[in-house]
Protein backbone atom coordinates (compact mmCIF):
# COMPACT_ATOMS: atom_id res chain seq x y z
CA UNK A 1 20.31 3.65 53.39
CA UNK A 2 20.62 1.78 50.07
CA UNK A 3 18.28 4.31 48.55
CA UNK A 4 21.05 7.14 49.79
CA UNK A 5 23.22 5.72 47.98
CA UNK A 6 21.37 5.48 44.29
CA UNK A 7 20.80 9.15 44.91
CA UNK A 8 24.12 10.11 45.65
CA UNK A 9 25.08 8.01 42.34
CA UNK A 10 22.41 9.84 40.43
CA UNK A 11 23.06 13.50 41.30
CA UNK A 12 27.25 13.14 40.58
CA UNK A 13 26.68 14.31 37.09
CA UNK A 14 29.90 16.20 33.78
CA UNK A 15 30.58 20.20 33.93
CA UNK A 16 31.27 22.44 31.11
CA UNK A 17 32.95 24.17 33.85
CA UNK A 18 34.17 27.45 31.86
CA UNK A 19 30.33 28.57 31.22
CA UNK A 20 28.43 29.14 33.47
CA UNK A 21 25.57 30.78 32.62
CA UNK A 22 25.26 28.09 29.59
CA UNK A 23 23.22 29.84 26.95
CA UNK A 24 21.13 27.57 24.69
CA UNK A 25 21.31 29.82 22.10
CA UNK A 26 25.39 30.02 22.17
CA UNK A 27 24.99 26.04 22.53
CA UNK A 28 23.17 25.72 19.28
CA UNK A 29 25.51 27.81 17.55
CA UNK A 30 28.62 25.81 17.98
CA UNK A 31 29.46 27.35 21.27
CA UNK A 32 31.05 30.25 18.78
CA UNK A 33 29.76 33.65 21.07
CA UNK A 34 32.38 35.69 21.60
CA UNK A 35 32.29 38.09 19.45
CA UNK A 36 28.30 38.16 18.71
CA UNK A 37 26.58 37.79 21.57
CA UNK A 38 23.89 40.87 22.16
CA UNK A 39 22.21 40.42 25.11
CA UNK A 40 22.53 39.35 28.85
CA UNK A 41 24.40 36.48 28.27
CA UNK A 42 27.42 38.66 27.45
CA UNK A 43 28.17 39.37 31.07
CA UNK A 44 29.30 35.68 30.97
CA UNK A 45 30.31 35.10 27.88
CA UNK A 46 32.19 38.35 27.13
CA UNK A 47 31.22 41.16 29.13
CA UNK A 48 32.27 43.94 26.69
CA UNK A 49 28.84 42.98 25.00
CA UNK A 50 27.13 44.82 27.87
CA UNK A 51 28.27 48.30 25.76
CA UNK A 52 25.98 47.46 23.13
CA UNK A 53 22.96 47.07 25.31
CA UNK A 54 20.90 50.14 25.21
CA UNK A 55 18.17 51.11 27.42
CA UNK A 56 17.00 48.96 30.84
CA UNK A 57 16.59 45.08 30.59
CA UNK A 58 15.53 42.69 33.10
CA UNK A 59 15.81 38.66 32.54
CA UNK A 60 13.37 37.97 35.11
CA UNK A 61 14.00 34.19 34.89
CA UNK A 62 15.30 31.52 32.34
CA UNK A 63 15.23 28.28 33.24
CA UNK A 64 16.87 25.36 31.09
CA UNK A 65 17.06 21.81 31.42
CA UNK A 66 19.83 19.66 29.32
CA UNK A 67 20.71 15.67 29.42
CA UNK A 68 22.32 13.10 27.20
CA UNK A 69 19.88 9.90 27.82
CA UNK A 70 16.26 11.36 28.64
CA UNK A 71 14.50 7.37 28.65
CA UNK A 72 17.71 6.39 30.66
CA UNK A 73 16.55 8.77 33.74
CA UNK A 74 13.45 6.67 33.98
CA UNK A 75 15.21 3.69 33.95
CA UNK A 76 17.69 4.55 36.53
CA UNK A 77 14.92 6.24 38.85
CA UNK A 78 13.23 2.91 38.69
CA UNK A 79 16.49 0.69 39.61
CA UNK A 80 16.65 3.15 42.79
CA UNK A 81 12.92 2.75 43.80
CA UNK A 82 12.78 -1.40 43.33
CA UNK A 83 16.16 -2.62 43.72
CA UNK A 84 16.98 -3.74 47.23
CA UNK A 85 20.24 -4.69 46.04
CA UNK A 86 23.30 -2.31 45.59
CA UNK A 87 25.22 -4.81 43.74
CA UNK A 88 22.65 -5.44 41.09
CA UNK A 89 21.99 -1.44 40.49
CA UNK A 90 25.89 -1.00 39.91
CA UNK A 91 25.92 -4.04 37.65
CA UNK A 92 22.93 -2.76 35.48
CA UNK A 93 24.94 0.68 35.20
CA UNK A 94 28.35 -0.06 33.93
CA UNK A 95 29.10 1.45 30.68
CA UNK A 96 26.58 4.01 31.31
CA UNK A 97 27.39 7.70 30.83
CA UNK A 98 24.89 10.14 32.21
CA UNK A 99 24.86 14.26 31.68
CA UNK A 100 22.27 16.46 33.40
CA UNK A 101 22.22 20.01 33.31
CA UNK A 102 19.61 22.64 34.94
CA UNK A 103 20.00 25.99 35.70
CA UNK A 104 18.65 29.35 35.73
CA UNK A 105 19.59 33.47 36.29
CA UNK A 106 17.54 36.45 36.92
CA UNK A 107 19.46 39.93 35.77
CA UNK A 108 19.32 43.62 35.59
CA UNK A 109 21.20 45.71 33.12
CA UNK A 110 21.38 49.00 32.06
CA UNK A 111 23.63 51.64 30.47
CA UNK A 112 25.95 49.34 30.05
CA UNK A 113 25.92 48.19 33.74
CA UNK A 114 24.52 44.58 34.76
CA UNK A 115 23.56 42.57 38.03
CA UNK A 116 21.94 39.64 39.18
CA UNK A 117 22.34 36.09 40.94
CA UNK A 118 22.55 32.67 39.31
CA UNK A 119 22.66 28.77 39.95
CA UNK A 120 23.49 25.81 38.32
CA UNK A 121 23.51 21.88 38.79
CA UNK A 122 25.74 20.39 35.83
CA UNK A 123 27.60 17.28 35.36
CA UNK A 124 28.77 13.46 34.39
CA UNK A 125 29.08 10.06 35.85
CA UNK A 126 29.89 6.90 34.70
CA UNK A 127 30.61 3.24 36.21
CA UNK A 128 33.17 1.43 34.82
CA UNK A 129 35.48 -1.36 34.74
CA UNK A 130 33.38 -4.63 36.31
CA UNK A 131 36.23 -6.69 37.30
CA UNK A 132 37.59 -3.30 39.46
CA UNK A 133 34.51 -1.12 39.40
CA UNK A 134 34.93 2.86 39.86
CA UNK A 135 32.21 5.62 39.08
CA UNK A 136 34.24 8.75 37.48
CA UNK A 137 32.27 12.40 39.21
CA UNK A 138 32.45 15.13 37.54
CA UNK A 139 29.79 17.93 39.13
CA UNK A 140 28.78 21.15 40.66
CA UNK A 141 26.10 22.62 42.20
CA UNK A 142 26.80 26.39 42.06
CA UNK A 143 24.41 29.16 43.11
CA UNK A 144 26.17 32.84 42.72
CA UNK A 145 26.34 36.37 42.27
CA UNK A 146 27.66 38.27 39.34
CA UNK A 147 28.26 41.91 38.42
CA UNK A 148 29.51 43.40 35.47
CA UNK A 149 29.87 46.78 33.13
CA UNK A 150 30.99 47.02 29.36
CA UNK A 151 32.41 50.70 28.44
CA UNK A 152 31.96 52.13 24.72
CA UNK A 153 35.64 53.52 24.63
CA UNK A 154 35.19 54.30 21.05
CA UNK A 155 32.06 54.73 19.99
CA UNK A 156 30.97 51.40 17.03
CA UNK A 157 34.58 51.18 17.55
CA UNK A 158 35.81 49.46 20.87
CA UNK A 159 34.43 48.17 23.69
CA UNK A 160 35.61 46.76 27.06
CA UNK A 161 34.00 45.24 29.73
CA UNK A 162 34.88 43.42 33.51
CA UNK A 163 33.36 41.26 35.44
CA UNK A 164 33.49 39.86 38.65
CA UNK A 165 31.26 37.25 40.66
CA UNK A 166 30.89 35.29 43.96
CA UNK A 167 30.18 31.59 43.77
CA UNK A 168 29.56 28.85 45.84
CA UNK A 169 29.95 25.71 44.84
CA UNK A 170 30.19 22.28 46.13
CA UNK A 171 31.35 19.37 43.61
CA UNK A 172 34.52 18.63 41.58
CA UNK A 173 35.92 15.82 39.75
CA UNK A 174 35.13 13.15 42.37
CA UNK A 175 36.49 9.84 41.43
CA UNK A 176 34.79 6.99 43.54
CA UNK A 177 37.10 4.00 43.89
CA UNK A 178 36.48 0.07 44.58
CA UNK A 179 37.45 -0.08 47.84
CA UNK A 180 34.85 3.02 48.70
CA UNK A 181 31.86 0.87 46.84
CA UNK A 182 33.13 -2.32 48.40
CA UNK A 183 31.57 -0.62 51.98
CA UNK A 184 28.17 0.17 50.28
CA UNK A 185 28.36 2.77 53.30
CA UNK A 186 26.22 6.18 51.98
CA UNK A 187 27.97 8.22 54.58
CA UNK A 188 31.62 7.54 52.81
CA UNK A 189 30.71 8.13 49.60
CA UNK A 190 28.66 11.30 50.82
CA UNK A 191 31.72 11.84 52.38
CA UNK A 192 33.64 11.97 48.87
CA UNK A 193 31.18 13.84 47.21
CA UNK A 194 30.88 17.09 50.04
CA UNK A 195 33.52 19.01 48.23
CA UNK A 196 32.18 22.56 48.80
CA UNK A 197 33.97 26.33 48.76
CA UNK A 198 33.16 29.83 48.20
CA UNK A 199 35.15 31.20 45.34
CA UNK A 200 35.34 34.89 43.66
CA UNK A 201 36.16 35.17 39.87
CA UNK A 202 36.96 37.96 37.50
CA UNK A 203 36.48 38.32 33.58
CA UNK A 204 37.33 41.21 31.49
CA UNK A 205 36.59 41.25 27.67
CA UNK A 206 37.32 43.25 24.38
CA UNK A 207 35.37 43.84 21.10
CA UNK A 208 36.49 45.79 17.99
CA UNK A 209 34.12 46.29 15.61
CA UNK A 210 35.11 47.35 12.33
CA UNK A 211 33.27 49.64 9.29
CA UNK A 212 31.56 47.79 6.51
CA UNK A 213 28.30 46.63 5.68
CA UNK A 214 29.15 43.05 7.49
CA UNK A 215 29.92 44.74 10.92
CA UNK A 216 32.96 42.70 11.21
CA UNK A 217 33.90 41.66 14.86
CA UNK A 218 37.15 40.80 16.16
CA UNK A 219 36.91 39.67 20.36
CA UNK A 220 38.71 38.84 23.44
CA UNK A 221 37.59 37.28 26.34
CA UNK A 222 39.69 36.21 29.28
CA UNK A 223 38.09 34.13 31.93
CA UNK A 224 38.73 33.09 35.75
CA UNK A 225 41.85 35.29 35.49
CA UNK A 226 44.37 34.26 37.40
CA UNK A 227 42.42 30.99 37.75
CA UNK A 228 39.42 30.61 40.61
CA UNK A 229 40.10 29.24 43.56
CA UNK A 230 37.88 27.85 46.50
CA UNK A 231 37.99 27.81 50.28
CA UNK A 232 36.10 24.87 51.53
CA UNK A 233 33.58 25.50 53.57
CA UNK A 234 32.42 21.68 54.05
CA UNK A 235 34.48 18.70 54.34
CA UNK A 236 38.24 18.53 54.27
CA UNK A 237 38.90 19.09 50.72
CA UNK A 238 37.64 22.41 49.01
CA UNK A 239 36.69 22.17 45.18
CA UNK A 240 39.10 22.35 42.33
CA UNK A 241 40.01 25.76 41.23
CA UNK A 242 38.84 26.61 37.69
CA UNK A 243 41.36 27.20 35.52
CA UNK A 244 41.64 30.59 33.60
CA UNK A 245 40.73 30.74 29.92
CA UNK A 246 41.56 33.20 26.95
CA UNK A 247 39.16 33.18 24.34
CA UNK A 248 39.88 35.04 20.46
CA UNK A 249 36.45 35.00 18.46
CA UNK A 250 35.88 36.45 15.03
CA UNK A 251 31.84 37.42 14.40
CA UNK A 252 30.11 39.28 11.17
CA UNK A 253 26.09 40.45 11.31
CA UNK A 254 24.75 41.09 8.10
CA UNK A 255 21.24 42.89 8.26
CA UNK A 256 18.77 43.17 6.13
CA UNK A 257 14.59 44.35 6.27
CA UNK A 258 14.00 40.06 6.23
CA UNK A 259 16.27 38.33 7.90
CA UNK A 260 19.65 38.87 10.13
CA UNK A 261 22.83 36.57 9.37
CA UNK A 262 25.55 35.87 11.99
CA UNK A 263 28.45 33.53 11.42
CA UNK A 264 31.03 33.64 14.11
CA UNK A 265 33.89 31.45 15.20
CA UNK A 266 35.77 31.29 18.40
CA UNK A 267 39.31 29.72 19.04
CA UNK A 268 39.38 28.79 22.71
CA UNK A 269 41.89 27.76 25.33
CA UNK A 270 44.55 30.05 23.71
CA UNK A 271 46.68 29.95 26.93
CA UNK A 272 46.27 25.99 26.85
CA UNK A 273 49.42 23.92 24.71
CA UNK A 274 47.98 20.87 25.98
CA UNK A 275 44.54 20.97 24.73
CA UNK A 276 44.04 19.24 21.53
CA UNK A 277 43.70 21.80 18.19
CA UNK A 278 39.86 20.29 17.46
CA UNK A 279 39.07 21.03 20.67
CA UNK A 280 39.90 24.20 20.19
CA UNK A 281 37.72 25.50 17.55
CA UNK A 282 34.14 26.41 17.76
CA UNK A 283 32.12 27.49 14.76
CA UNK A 284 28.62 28.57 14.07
CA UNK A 285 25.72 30.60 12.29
CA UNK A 286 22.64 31.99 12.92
CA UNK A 287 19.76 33.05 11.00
CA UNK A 288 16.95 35.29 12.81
CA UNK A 289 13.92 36.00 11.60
CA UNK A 290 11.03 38.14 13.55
CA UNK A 291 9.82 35.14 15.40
CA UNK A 292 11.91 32.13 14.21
CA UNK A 293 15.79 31.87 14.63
CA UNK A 294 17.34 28.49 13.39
CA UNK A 295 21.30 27.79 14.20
CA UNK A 296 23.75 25.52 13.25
CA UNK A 297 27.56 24.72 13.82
CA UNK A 298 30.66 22.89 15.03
CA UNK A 299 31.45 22.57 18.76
CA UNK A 300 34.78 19.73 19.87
CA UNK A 301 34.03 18.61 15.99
CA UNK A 302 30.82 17.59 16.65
CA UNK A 303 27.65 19.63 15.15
CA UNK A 304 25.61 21.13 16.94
CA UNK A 305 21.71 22.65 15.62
CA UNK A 306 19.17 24.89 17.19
CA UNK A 307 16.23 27.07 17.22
CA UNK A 308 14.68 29.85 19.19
CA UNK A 309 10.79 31.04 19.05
CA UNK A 310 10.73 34.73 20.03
CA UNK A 311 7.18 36.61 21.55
CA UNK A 312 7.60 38.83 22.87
CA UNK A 313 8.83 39.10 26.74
CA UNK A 314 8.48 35.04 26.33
CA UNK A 315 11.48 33.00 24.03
CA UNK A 316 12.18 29.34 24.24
CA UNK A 317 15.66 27.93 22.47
CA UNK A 318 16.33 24.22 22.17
CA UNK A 319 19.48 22.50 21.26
CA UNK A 320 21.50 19.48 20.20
CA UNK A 321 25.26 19.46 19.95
CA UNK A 322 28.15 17.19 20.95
CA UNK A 323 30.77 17.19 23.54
CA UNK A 324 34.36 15.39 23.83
CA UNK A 325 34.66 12.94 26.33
CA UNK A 326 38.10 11.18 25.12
CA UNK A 327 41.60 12.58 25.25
CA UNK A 328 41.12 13.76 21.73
CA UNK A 329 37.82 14.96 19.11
CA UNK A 330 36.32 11.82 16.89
CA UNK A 331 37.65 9.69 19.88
CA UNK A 332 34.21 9.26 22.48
CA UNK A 333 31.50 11.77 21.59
CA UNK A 334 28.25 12.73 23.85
CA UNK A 335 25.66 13.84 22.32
CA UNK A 336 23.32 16.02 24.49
CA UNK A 337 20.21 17.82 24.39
CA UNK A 338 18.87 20.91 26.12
CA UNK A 339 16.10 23.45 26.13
CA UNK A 340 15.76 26.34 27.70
CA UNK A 341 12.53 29.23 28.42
CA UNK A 342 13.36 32.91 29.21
CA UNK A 343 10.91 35.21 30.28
CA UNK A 344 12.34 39.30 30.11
CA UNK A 345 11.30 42.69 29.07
CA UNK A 346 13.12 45.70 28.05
CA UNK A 347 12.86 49.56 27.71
CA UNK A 348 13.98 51.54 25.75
CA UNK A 349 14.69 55.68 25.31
CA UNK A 350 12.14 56.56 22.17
CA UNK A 351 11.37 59.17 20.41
CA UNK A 352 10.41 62.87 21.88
CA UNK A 353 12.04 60.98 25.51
CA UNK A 354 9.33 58.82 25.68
CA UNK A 355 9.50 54.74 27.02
CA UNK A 356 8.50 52.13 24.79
CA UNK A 357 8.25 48.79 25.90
CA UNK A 358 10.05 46.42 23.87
CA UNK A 359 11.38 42.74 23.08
CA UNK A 360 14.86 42.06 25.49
CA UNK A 361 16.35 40.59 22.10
CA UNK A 362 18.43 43.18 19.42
CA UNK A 363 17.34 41.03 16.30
CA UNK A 364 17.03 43.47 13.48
CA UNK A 365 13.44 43.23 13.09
CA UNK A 366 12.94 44.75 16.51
CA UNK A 367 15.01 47.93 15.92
CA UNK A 368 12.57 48.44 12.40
CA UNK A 369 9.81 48.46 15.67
CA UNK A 370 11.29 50.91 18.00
CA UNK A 371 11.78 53.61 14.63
């Protein structure tokens, strides 16, 4: 029963709760996607993207795996496997602050249209306070479907795009008080964390793209609309609705025969007074080359860095950045790690209406190989 316990402990993990279907390569990039992002990812991230995508795509799978503390797992997984003593594992995790994030989608898009189901395990814990101990949950287990279409209202001009998906979820902010872990009882605290609902959400985005050799890129995004709500389905309390979000981003692309640049920065939580101005901003830039892209930003104030190799129907990202955990940016910063492997292929219309096969990604270098 003990062991029931460490492995209820160890699965409450911390949500980024607005994205869902977190993209590594938005994450090394200061978050800052709004307005640049060119491939599948926009049907989360702003689904007026989906206009620009020519031709049939299919992410067939794309698995990533993030945490904060990769030698503390092992540590932690060898508490729960020798310890006989509840007490003693709580003890050895006070002060602690664990993040784990996996996830993966599989989608279909084409003319502008997009499909496809999703899931995704994300979140925090920490134990705290040894006189009066408490472990703060923060965590979801989603698994979902999502739909979405991007219209090309004016042609290189303006786009707009919907979306709408099902989700189930079970998780929330669960916080886990001392007279719960005074019991030691798995079934209460099981109890606590068996928050689970079926929700249905609804995005709709904007992108204006202006003349000029930068392609300059003004975007809107507007997210959970109306904010998401959840009927429980399991226990007595469903989970916590997920509050909307309006998102204003500003992108360029320069593109050249050698190399593509993309700066972009996004100013979130625009329908938010409360939330503090740093945490507000995201920033980035990314530089692509045919097989290499290397990233680099701001995301909460914190920097972020990554890189993508590219082959084909095969890419892997990886990424560092940092994430707010205080009431304000500088205050308590998390620094966290993930990497992610995406396997897709694309086709597009050719020349003399013939097929080609080609990379899912619209780098610059792969349009010179479709001429």
């Amino acid at each position: 029963m003990k062991s029931i316990f460490v492995f209820f402990i160890l699965i409450s993990t911390q949500v980024d709760a607005a994205d869902i279907g977190l993209s590594t390569r938005a994450l090394g990039m200061g978050n800052a996607y709004t307005a640049v992002v060119n491939n599948s990812d926009a049907i989360f991230y702003n689904p007026a993207g989906l206009a620009k995508m020519g031709g049939f795509r299919w992410t067939i799978l794309d698995p990533g795996l993030g945490t904060n503390a990769i030698d503390s797992y092992q540590r932690f997984l060898d508490i729960a496997e020798d310890s006989s003593d509840v007490n003693e594992i709580i003890n050895d995790l006070y002060g602690e602050d664990i993040t784990l994030f996996t996830g993966a989608k599989s989608l279909l898009s084409f003319g502008g249209f997009a499909f496809g189901a999703y899931g995704v395990l994300d979140g925090n814990f920490q134990v705290n306070n040894p006189v009066f101990p408490n472990i703060d949950s923060f965590y979801r287990v989603d698994y979902g479907f999502v739909a979405g279409a991007g219209f090309d209202l004016v042609p290189k001009f303006l786009q707009l795009g919907l979306q709408a998906r099902r989700v189930a979820r079970t998780g929330g902010n669960v916080p886990i008080g001392v007279s719960t872990i005074a019991t030691l009882d798995p079934e209460t605290i099981q109890n606590e964390l068996n928050r689970s609902g079926v929700g249905y959400a609804f995005d709709w985005g904007a992108t204006f793209t202006f003349p000029g050799g930068l392609n300059p890129t003004i975007a809107f995004t507007w997210r959970d609309m109306g904010n998401t709500s959840f009927e429980a389905t399991a226990g007595s309390v469903a989970p916590e609705p997920v509050q909307q979000e309006q998102i204003l981003g500003v992108g360029l692309n320069y593109e050249s025969l050698f190399m593509d640049i993309r700066p972009a920065i996004d100013f979130r939580f625009l329908n938010d007074g409360n939330q503090q101005l740093g945490k507000k901003i995201n920033m980035g830039i990314e530089f692509s080359w045919p097989l290499l892209d290397v990233r680099g930003g701001f995301n909460q104030g914190y920097y972020t860095v990554g890189a993508s190799f590219d082959l084909w129907i095969f890419r892997v990202d990886a990424a560092s950045y940092g994430v707010e955990l205080g009431a304000y940016p500088g205050q308590l910063e998390d620094r966290r790690y993930m990497v992610q492997f995406s396997f897709e292929f694309g086709i597009d219309p050719g020349s003399f209406s013939l097929f080609k096969m080609s990379r899912p990604s619209t780098k610059n270098h792969n349009r010179k190989l479709r001429r």
